[in-house]
Structure formats: structure tokens, C-alpha cells
Protein backbone atom coordinates (compact mmCIF):
# COMPACT_ATOMS: atom_id res chain seq x y z
CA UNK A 1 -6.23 9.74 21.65
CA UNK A 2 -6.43 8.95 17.87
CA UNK A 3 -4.20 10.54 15.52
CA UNK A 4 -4.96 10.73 11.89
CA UNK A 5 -2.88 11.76 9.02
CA UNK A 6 -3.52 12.80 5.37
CA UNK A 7 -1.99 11.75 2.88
CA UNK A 8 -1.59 12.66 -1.29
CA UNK A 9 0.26 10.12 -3.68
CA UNK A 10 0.84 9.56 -7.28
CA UNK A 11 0.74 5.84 -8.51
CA UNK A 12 1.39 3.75 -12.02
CA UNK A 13 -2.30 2.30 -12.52
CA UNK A 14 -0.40 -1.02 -12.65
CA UNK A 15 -2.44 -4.86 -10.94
CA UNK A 16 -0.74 -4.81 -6.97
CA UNK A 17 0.61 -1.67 -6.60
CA UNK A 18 -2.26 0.06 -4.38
CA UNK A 19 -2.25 -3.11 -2.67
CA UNK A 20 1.38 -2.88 -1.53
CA UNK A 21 1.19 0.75 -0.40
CA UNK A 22 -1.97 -0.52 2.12
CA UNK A 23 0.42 -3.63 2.69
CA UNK A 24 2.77 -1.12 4.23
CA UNK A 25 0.31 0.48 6.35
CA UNK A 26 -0.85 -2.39 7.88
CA UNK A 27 2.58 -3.96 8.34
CA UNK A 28 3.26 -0.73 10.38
CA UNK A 29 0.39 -0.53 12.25
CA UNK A 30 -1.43 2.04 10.72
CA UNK A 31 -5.11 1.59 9.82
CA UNK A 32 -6.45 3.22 6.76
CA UNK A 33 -9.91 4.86 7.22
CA UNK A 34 -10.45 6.37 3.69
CA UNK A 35 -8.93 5.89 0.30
CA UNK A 36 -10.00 8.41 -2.63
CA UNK A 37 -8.38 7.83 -6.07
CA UNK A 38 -9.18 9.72 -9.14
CA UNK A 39 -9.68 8.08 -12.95
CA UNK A 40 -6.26 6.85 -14.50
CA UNK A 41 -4.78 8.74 -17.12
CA UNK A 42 -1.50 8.20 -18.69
CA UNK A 43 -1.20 5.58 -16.32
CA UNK A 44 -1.05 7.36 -13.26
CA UNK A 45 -3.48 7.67 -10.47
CA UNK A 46 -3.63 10.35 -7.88
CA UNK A 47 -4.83 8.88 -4.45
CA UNK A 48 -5.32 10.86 -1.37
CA UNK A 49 -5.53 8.62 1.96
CA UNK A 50 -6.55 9.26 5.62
CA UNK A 51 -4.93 6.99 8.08
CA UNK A 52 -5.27 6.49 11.89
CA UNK A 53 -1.74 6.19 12.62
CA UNK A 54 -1.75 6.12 16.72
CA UNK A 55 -0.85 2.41 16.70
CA UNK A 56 2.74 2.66 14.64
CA UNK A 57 5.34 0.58 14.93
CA UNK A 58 7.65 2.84 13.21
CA UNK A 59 7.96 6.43 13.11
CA UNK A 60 6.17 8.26 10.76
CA UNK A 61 8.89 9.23 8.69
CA UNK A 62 9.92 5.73 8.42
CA UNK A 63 6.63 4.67 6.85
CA UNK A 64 6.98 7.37 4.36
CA UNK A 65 10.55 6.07 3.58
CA UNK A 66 9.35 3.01 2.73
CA UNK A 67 6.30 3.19 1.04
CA UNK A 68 7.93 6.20 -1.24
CA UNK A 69 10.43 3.34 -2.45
CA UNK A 70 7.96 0.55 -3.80
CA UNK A 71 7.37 -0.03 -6.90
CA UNK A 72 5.02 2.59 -8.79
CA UNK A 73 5.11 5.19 -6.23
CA UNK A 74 5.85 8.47 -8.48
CA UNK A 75 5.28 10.77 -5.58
CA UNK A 76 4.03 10.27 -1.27
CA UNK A 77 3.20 13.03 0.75
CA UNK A 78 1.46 13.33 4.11
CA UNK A 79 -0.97 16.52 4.04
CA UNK A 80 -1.47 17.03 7.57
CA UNK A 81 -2.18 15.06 10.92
């Protein structure tokens, strides 16, 4: 059973911080499958994610908790799954 999840963000277009929100995925145990981001502009990005998230180590809502509080996350939310 594989259960993937959707997810739209807002990001500073800043060196590391894309890396650090897949960091978090991957600590957690969630595998990304796609990653969509859109051109920069005023030095924000809007990326849109879908991630197989059966293998979690945390809940959900704990990944969201965290990844909403690193650096240059303006906005997080999961879509659907």
C-alpha cells in the first residue's frame, strides 16, 4: 500500500534552502517522487512536491511542523494524499 501526498510551498530562492526541506523528508522517511518549482521572482519560489510518505517515522503533521520552521519556508501545505 503506497501512500502519496501533495504538497504546495513558498521558498526564499536562497543556496541550501530546497535542499533542507528534501533533508527533512528523507530524515523522516519520506521519499520524494516529483519536485515542480516555478521561476524566482522577488526571491521567492513556489514549489509543489509529491511524496510517498508510507515509510514515516513521524506523523505527518510532525513533518509539516518541522519543515514549516526552517529557514526560508514562507508558507507549507500538503494538497491532498
Amino acid at each position: 500500500w503506497r501512500c502519496v501526498h501533495f504538497v504546495r510551498m513558498r521558498a526564499k530562492d536562497e543556496p541550501g534552502v530546497l535542499s533542507s526541506i528534501l533533508a527533512s523528508f528523507a530524515a523522516s522517511g519520506g521519499n520524494i517522487l516529483t519536485i515542480n518549482q516555478s521561476i524566482p521572482t522577488g526571491g521567492v519560489a513556489a514549489v509543489t512536491l509529491s511524496a510517498e510518505t508510507s515509510n514515516l517515522t513521524t506523523t505527518l503533521e510532525e513533518l509539516v511542523h518541522s519543515v514549516e520552521h526552517l529557514y526560508g519556508v514562507i508558507t507549507f501545505e500538503v494538497l491532498a494524499g
